[in-house]
N, C-alpha and C. Protein backbone atom coordinates (compact mmCIF):
# COMPACT_ATOMS: atom_id res chain seq x y z
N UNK A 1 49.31 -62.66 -43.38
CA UNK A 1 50.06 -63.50 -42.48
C UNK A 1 50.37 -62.70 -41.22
N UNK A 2 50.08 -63.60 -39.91
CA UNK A 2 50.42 -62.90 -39.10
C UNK A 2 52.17 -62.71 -39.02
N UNK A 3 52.65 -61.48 -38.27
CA UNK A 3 53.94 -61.31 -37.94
C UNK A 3 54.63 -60.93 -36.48
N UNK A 4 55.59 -61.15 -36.21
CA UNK A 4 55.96 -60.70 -34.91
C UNK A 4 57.57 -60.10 -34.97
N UNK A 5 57.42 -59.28 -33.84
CA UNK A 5 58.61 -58.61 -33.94
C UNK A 5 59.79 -58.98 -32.89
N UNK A 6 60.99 -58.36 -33.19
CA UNK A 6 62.17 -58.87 -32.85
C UNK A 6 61.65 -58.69 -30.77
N UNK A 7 60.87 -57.74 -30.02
CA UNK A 7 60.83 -57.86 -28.88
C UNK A 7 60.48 -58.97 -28.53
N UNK A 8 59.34 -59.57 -29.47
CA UNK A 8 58.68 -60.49 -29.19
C UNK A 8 59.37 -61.86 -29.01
N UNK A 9 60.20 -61.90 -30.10
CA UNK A 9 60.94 -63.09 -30.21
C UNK A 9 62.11 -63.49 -28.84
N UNK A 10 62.27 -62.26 -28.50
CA UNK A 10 63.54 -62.03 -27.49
C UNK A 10 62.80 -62.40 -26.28
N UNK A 11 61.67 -62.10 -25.90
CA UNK A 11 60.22 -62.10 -24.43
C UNK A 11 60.41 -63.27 -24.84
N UNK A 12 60.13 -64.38 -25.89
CA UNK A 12 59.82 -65.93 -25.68
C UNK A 12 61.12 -66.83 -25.66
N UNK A 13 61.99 -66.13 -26.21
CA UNK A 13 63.26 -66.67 -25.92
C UNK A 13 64.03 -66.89 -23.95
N UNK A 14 63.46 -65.85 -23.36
CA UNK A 14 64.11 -65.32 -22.04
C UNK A 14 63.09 -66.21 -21.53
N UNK A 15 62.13 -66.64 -21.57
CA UNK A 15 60.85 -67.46 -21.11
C UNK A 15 60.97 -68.76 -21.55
N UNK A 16 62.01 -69.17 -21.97
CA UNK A 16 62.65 -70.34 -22.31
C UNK A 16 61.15 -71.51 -23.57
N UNK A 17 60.51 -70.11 -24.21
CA UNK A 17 59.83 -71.03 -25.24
C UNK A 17 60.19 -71.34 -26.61
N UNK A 18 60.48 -72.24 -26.98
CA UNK A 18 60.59 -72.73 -28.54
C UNK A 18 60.58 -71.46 -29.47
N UNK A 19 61.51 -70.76 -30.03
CA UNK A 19 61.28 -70.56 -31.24
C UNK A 19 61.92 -71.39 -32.52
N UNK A 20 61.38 -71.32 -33.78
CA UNK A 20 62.24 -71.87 -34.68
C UNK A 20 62.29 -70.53 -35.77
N UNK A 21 63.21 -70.20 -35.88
CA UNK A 21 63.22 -69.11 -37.24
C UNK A 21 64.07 -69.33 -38.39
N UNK A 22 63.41 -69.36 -39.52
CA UNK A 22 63.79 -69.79 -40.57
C UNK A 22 64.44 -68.67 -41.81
N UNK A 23 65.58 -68.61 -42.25
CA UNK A 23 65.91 -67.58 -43.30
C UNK A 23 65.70 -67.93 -44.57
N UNK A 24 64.70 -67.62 -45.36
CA UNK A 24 63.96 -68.76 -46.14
C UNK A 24 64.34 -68.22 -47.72
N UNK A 25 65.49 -66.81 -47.58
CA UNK A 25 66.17 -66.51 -48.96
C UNK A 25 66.71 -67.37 -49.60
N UNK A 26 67.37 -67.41 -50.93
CA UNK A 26 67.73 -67.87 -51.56
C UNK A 26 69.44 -68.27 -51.19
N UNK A 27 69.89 -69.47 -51.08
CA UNK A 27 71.07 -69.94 -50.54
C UNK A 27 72.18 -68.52 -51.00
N UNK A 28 72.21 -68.08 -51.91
CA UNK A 28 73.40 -66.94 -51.95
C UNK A 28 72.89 -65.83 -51.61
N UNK A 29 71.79 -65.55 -51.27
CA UNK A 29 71.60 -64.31 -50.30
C UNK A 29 71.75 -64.45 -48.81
N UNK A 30 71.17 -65.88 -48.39
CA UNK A 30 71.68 -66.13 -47.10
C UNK A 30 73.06 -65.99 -47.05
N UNK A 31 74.16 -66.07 -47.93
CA UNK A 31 75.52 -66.27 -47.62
C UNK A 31 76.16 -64.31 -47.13
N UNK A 32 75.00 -63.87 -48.18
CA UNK A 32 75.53 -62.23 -48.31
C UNK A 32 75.18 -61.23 -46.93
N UNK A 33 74.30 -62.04 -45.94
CA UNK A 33 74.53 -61.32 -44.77
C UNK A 33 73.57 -62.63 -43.75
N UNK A 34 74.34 -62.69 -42.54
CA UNK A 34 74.03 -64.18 -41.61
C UNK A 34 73.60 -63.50 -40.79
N UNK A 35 71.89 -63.45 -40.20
CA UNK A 35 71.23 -63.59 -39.29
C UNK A 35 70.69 -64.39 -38.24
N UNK A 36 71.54 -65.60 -38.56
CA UNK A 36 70.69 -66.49 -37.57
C UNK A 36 70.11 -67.97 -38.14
N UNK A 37 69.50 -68.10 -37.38
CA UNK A 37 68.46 -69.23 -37.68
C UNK A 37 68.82 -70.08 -38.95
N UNK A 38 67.95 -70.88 -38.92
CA UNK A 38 67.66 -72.23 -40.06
C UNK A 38 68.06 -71.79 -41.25
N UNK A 39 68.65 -71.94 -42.36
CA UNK A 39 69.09 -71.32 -43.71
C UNK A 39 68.44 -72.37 -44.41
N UNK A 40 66.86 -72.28 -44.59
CA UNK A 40 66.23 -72.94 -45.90
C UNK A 40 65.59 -72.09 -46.91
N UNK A 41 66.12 -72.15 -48.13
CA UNK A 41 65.48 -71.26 -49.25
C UNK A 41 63.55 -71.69 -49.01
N UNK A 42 63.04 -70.94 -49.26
CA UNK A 42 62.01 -70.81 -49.09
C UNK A 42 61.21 -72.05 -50.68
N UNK A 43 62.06 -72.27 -51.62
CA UNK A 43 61.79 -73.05 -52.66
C UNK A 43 62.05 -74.99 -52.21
N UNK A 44 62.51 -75.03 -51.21
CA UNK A 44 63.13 -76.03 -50.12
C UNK A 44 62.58 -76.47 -49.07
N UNK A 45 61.23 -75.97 -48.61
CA UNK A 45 60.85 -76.31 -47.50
C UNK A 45 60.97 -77.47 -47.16
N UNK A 46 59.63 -77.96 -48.34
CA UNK A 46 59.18 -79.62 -48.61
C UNK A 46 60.00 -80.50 -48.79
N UNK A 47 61.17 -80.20 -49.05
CA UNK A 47 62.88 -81.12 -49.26
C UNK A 47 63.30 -81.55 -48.05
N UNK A 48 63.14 -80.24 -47.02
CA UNK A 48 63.68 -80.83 -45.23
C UNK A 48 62.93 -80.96 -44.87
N UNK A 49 61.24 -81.31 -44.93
CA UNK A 49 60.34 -82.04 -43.64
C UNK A 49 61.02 -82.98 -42.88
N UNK A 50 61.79 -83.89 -43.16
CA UNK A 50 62.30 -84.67 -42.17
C UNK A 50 63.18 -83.88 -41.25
N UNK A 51 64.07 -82.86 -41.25
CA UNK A 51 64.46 -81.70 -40.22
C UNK A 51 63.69 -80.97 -39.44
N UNK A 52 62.52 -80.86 -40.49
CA UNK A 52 61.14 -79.72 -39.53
C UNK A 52 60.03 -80.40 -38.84
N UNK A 53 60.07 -81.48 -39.28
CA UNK A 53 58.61 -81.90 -38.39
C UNK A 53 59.09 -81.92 -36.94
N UNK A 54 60.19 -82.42 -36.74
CA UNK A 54 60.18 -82.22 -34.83
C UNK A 54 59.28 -81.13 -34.32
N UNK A 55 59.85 -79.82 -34.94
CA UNK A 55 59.32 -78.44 -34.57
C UNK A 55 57.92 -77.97 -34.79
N UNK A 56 56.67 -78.88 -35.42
CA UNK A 56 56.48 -78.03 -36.06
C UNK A 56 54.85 -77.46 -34.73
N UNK A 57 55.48 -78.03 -33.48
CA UNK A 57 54.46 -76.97 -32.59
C UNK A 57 55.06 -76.32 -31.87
N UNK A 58 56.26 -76.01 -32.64
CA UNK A 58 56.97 -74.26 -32.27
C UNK A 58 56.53 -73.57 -32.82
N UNK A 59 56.33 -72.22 -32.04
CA UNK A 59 56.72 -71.12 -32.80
C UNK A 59 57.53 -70.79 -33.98
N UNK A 60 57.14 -70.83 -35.02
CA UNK A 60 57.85 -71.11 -36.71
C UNK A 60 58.19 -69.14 -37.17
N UNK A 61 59.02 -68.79 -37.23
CA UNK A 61 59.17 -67.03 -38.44
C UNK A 61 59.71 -67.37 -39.37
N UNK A 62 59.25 -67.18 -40.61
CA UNK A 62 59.96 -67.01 -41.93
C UNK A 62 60.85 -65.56 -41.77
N UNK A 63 62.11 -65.82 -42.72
CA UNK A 63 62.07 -64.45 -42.34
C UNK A 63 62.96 -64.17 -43.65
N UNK A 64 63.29 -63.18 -44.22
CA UNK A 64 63.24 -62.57 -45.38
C UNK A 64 64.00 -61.17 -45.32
N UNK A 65 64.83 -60.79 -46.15
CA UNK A 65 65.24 -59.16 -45.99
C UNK A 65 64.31 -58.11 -46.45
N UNK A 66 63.10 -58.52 -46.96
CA UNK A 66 62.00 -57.51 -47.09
C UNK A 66 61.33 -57.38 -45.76
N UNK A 67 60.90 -55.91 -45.34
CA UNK A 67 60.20 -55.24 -44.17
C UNK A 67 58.57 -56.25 -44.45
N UNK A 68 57.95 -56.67 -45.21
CA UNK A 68 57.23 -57.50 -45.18
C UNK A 68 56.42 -58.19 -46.20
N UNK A 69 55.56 -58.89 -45.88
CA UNK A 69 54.55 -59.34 -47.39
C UNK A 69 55.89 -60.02 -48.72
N UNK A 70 56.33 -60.42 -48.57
CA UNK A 70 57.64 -61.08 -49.53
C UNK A 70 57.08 -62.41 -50.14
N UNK A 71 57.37 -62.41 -51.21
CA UNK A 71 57.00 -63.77 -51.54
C UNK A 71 57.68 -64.72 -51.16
N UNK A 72 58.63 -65.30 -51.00
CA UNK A 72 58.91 -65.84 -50.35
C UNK A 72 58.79 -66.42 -48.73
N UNK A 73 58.02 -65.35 -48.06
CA UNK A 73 58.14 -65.76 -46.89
C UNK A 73 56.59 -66.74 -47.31
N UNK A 74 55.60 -65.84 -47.91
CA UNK A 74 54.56 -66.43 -48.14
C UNK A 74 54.24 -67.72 -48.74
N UNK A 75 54.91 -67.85 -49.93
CA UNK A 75 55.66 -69.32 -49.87
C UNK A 75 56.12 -70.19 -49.23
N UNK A 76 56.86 -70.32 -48.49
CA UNK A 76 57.56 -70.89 -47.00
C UNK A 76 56.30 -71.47 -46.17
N UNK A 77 55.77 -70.10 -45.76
CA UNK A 77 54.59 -69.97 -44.83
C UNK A 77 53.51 -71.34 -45.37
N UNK A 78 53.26 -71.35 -46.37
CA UNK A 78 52.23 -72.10 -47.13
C UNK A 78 52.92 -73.74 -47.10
N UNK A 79 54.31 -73.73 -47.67
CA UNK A 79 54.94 -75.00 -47.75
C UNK A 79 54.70 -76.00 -45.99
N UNK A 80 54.91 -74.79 -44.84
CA UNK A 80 55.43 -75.05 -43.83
C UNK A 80 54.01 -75.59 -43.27
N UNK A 81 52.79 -75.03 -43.68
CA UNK A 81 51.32 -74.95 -43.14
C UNK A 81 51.46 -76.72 -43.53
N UNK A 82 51.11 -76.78 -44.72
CA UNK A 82 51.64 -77.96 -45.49
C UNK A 82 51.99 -79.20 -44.28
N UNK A 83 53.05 -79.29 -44.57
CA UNK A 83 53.33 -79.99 -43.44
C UNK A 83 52.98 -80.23 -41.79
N UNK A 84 52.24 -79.06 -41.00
CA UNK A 84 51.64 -79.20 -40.20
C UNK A 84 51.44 -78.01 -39.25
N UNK A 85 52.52 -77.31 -39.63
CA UNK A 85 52.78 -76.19 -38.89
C UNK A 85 51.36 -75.43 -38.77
N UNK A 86 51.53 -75.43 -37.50
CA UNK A 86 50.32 -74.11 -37.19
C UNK A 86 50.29 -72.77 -36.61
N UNK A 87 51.66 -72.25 -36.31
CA UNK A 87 51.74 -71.11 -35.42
C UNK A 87 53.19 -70.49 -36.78
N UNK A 88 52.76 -70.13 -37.94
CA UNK A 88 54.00 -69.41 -38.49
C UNK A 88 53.43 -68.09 -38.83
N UNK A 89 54.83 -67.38 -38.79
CA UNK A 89 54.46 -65.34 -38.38
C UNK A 89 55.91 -65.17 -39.78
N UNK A 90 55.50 -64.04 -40.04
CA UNK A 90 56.53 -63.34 -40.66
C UNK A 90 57.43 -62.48 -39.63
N UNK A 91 58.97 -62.25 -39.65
CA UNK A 91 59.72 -61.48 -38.97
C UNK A 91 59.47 -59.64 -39.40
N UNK A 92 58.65 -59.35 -38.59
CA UNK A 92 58.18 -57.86 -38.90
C UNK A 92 59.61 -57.04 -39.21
N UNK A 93 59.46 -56.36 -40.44
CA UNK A 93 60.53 -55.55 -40.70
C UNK A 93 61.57 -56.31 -41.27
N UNK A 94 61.44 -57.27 -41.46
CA UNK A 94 62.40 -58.29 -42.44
C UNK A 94 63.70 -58.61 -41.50
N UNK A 95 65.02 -59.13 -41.70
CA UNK A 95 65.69 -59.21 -41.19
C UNK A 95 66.80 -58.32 -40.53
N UNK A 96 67.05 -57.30 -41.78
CA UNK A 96 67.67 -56.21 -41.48
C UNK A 96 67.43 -55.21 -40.58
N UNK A 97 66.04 -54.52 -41.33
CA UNK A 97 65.50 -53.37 -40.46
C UNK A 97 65.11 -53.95 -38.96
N UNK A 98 64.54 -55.47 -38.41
CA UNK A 98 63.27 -55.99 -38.03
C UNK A 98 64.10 -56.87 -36.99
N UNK A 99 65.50 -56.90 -37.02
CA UNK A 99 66.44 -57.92 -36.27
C UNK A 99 67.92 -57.08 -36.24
N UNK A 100 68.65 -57.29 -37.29
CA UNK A 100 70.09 -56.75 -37.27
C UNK A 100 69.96 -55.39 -36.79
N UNK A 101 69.29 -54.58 -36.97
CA UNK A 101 69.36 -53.16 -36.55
C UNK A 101 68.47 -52.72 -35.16
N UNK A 102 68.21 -53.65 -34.45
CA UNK A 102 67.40 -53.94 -33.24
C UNK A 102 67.97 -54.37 -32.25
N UNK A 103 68.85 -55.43 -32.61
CA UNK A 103 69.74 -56.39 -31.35
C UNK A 103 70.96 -56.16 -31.97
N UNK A 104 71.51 -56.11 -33.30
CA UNK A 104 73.03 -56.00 -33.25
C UNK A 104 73.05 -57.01 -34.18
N UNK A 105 74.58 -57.60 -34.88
CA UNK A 105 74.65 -58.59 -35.48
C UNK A 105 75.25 -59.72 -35.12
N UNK A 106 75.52 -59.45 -33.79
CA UNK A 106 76.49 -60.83 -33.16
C UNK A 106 74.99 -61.29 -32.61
N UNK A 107 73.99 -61.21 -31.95
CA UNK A 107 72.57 -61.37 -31.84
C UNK A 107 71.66 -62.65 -32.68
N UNK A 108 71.98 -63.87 -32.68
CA UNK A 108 71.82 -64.36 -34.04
C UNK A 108 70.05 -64.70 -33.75
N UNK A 109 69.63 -65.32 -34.85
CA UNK A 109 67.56 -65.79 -34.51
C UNK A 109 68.05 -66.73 -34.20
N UNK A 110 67.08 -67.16 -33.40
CA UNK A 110 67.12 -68.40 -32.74
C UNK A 110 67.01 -69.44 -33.78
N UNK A 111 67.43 -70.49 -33.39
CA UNK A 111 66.70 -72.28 -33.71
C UNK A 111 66.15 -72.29 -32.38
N UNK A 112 64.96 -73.57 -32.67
CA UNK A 112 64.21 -73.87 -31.09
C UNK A 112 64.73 -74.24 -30.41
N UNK A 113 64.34 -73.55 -29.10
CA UNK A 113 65.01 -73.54 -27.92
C UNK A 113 66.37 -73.30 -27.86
N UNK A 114 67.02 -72.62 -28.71
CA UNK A 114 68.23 -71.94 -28.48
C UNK A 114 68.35 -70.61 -27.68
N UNK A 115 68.97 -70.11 -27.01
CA UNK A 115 68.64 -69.18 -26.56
C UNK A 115 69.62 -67.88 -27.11
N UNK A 116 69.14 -66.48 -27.42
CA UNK A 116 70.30 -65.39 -28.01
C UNK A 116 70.72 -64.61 -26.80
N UNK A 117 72.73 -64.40 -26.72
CA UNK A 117 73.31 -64.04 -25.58
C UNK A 117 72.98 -62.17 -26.58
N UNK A 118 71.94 -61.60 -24.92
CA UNK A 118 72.38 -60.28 -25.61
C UNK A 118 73.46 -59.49 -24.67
């Protein structure tokens, strides 16, 4: 799977393009540290298509607290293809190493077209 990293996300954000980023852990791990973005367990995709199809010719990141290759994101990734998506990346370096320790934690991932105050 392709991936992209937190500069990257920040360059398309300031360029006012669509991202959508998704935290695709498991609802009580999302609770145990908040990065941002969409909070869908990665076992859930196919449950909110009616939330995701608006997006789905955004820019899509799964994103995961593993630095990479997670099952889950890969899961997600596959659910999300599924439905139509064609541009989804893994968050290089997972959330922690790959975001929180890059921009900070007040820094949140985007939803599309949101923009992050750094």
């Amino acid at each position: 799977m392709k991936t992209i990293d937190f500069n990257e996300i920040l360059r398309l954000i300031q360029t006012s393009q669509p991202v959508l980023c998704i935290d695709v852990r498991e609802a009580y791990r999302q609770a145990s540290m908040d990065a941002g973005g969409w909070k869908i367990p990665y076992n859930e995709i196919a449950r909110h298509a009616d939330l995701l199809l608006p997006f789905r010719d955004c820019l899509t990141v799964v994103c995961c607290l593993r630095p990479s290759g997670s099952q889950r994101t890969t899961i997600a990734a596959g659910a999300l293809r599924k439905l139509g998506f064609s541009d989804v990346r893994e968050l290089k370096n997972g959330l922690y190493q790959g975001w929180i320790q890059k921009v900070g934690r007040k820094a949140k991932l985007p939803v599309a077209a949101q923009r992050v105050p750094i």
